[in-house]
C-alpha atoms as a PDB file:
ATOM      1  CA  UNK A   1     121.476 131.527  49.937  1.00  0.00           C
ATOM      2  CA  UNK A   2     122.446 129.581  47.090  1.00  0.00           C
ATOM      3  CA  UNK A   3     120.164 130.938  44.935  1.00  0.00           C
ATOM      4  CA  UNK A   4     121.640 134.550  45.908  1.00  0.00           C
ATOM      5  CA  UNK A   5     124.500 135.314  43.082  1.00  0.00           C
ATOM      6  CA  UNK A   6     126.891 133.640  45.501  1.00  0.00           C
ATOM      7  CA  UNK A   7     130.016 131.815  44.237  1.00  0.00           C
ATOM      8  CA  UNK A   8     130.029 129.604  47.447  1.00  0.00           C
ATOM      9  CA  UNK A   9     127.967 129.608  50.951  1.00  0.00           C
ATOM     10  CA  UNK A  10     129.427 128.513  54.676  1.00  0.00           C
ATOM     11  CA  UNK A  11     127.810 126.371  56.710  1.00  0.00           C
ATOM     12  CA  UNK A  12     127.465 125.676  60.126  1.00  0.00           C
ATOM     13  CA  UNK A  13     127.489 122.597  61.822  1.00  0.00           C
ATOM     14  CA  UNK A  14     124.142 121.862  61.942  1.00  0.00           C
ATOM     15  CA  UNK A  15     123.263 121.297  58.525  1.00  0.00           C
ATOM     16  CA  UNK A  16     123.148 118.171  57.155  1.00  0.00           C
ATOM     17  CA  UNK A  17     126.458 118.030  54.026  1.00  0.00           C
ATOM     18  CA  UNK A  18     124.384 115.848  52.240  1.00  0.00           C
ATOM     19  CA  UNK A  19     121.700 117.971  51.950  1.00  0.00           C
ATOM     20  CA  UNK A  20     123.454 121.278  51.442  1.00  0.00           C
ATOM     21  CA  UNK A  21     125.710 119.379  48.686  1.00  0.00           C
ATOM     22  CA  UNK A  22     122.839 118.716  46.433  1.00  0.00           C
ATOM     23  CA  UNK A  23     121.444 122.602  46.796  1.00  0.00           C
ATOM     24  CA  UNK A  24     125.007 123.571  46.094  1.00  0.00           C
ATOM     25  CA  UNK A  25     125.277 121.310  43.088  1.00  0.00           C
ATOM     26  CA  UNK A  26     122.270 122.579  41.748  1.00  0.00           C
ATOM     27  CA  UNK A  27     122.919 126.301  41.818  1.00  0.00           C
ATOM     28  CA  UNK A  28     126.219 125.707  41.007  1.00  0.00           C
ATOM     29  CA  UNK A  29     128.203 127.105  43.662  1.00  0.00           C
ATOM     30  CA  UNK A  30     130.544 125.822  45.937  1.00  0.00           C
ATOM     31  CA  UNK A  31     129.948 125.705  49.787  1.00  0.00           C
ATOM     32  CA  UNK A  32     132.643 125.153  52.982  1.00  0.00           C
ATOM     33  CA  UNK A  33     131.464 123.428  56.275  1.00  0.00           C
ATOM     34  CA  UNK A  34     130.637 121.646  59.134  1.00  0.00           C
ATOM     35  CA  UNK A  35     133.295 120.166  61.288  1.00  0.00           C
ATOM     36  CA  UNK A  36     131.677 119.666  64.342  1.00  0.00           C
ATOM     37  CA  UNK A  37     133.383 121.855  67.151  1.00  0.00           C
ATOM     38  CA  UNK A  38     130.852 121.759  69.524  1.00  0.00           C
ATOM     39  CA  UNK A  39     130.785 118.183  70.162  1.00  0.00           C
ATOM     40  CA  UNK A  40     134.693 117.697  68.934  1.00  0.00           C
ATOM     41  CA  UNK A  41     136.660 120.588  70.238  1.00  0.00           C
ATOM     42  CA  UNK A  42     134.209 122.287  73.053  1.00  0.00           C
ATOM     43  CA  UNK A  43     132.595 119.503  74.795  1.00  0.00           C
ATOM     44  CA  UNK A  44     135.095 117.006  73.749  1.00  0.00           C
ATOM     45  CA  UNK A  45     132.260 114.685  73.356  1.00  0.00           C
ATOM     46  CA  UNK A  46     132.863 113.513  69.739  1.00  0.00           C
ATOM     47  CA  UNK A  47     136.276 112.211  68.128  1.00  0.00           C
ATOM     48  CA  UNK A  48     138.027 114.587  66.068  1.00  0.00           C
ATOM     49  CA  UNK A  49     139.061 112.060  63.484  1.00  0.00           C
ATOM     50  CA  UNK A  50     135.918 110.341  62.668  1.00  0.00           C
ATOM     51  CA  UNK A  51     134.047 113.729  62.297  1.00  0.00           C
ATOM     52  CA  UNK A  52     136.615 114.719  59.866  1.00  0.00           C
ATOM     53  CA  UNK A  53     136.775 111.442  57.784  1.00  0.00           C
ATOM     54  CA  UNK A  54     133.059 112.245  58.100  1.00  0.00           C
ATOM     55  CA  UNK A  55     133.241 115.952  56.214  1.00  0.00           C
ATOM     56  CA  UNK A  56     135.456 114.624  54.081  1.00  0.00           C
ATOM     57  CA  UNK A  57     133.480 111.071  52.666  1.00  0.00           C
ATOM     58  CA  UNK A  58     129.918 113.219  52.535  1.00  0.00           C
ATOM     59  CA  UNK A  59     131.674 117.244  51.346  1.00  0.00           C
ATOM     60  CA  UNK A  60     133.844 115.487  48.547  1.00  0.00           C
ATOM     61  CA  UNK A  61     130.786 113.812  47.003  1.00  0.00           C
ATOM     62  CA  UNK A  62     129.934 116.927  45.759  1.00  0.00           C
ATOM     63  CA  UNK A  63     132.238 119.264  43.369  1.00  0.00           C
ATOM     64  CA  UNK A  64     133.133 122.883  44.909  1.00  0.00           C
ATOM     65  CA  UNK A  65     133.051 121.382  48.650  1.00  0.00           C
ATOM     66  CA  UNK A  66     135.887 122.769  50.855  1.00  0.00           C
ATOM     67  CA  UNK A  67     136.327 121.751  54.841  1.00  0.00           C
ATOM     68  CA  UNK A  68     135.671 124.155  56.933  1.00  0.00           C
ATOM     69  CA  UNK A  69     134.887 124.703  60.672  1.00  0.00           C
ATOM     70  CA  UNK A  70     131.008 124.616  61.272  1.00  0.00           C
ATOM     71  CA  UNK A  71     131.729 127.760  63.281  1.00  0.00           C
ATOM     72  CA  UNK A  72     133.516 130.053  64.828  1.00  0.00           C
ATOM     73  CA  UNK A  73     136.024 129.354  68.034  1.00  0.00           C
ATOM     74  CA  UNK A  74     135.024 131.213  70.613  1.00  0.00           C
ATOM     75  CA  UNK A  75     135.639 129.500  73.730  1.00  0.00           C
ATOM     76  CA  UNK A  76     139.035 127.832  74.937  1.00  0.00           C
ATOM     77  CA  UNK A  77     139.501 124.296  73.201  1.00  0.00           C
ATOM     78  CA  UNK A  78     142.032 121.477  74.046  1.00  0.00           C
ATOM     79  CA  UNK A  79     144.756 122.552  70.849  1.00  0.00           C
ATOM     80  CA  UNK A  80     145.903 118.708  70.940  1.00  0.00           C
ATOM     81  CA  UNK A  81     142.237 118.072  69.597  1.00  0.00           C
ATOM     82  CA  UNK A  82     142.562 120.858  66.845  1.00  0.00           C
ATOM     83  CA  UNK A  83     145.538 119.212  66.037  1.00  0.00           C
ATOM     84  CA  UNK A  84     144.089 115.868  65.385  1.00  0.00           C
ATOM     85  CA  UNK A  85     141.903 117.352  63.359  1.00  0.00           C
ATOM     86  CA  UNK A  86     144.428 119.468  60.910  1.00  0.00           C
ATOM     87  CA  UNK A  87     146.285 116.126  60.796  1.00  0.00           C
ATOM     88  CA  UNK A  88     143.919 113.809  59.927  1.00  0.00           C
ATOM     89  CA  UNK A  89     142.646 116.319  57.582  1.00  0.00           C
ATOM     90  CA  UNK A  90     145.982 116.774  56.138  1.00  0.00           C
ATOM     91  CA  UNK A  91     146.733 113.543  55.921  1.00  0.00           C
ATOM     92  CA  UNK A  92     143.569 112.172  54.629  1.00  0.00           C
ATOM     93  CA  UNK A  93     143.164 114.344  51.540  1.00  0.00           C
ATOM     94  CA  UNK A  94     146.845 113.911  50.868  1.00  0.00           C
ATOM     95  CA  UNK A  95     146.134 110.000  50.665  1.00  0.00           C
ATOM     96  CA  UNK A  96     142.738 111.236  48.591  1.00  0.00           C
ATOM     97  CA  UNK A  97     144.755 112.730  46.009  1.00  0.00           C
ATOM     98  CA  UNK A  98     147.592 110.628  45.540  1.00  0.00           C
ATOM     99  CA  UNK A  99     145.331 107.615  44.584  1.00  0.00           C
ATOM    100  CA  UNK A 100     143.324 110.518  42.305  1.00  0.00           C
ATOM    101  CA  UNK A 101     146.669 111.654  40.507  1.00  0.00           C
ATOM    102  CA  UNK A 102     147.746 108.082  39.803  1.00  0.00           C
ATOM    103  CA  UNK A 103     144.342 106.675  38.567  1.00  0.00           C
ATOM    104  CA  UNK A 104     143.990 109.871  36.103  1.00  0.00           C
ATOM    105  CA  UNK A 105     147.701 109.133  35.515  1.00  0.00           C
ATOM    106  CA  UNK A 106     147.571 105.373  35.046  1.00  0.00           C
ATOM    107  CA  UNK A 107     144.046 106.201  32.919  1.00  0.00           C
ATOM    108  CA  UNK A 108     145.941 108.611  30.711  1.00  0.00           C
ATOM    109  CA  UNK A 109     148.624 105.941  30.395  1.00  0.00           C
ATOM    110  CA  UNK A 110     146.200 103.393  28.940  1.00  0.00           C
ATOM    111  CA  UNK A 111     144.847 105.566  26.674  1.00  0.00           C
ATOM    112  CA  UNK A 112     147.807 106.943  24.981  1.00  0.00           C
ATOM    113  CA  UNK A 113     149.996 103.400  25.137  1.00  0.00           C
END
């Protein structure tokens, strides 16, 4: 897929980030993916916030990564869970780029002072 003209390629959630990162990287496109909602939102068998710390620490290795579901939601789902995740989500790459802004501030600083 990568290799197809795309500008990006979704995921689902059994691919490996890791793995699709370094294709991505290569063929210079970006790609969106894999939340887990089988196992987080459907069978309620994983926890919400560690699978999204877990999209976020292996996606953002890689430039062009965006979170995404890992598919589609097509059966009913606890919305408290959801939530959890949009939360965590939210508040974890607000965190992420409020230490980014002030190190490329505080790097700018040092270099112009």
């Amino acid at each position: 897929m990568a290799s197809s003209g795309a500008h990006s390629i979704a995921i689902d959630e059994c691919m490996a980030l890791g793995y699709v990162g370094e294709i991505a990287q290569d063929y210079h496109v970006g790609f969106i993916g894999n939340f887990h909602i089988t196992t987080a939102l459907f069978e309620e068998t994983e926890e919400v916030t560690a699978d999204v710390q877990r999209c976020i620490d292996e996606g953002t290795r890689f430039l062009g990564y965006v979170f995404g579901l890992g598919g589609p939601l097509t059966q009913h789902i606890n919305p408290s869970r959801l939530e959890t995740a949009v939360t965590t989500l939210f508040h974890q790459t607000r965190s992420t780029q409020s230490t980014n802004t002030f190190t490329e501030n505080h790097s700018s600083d040092e270099t112009t002072g």
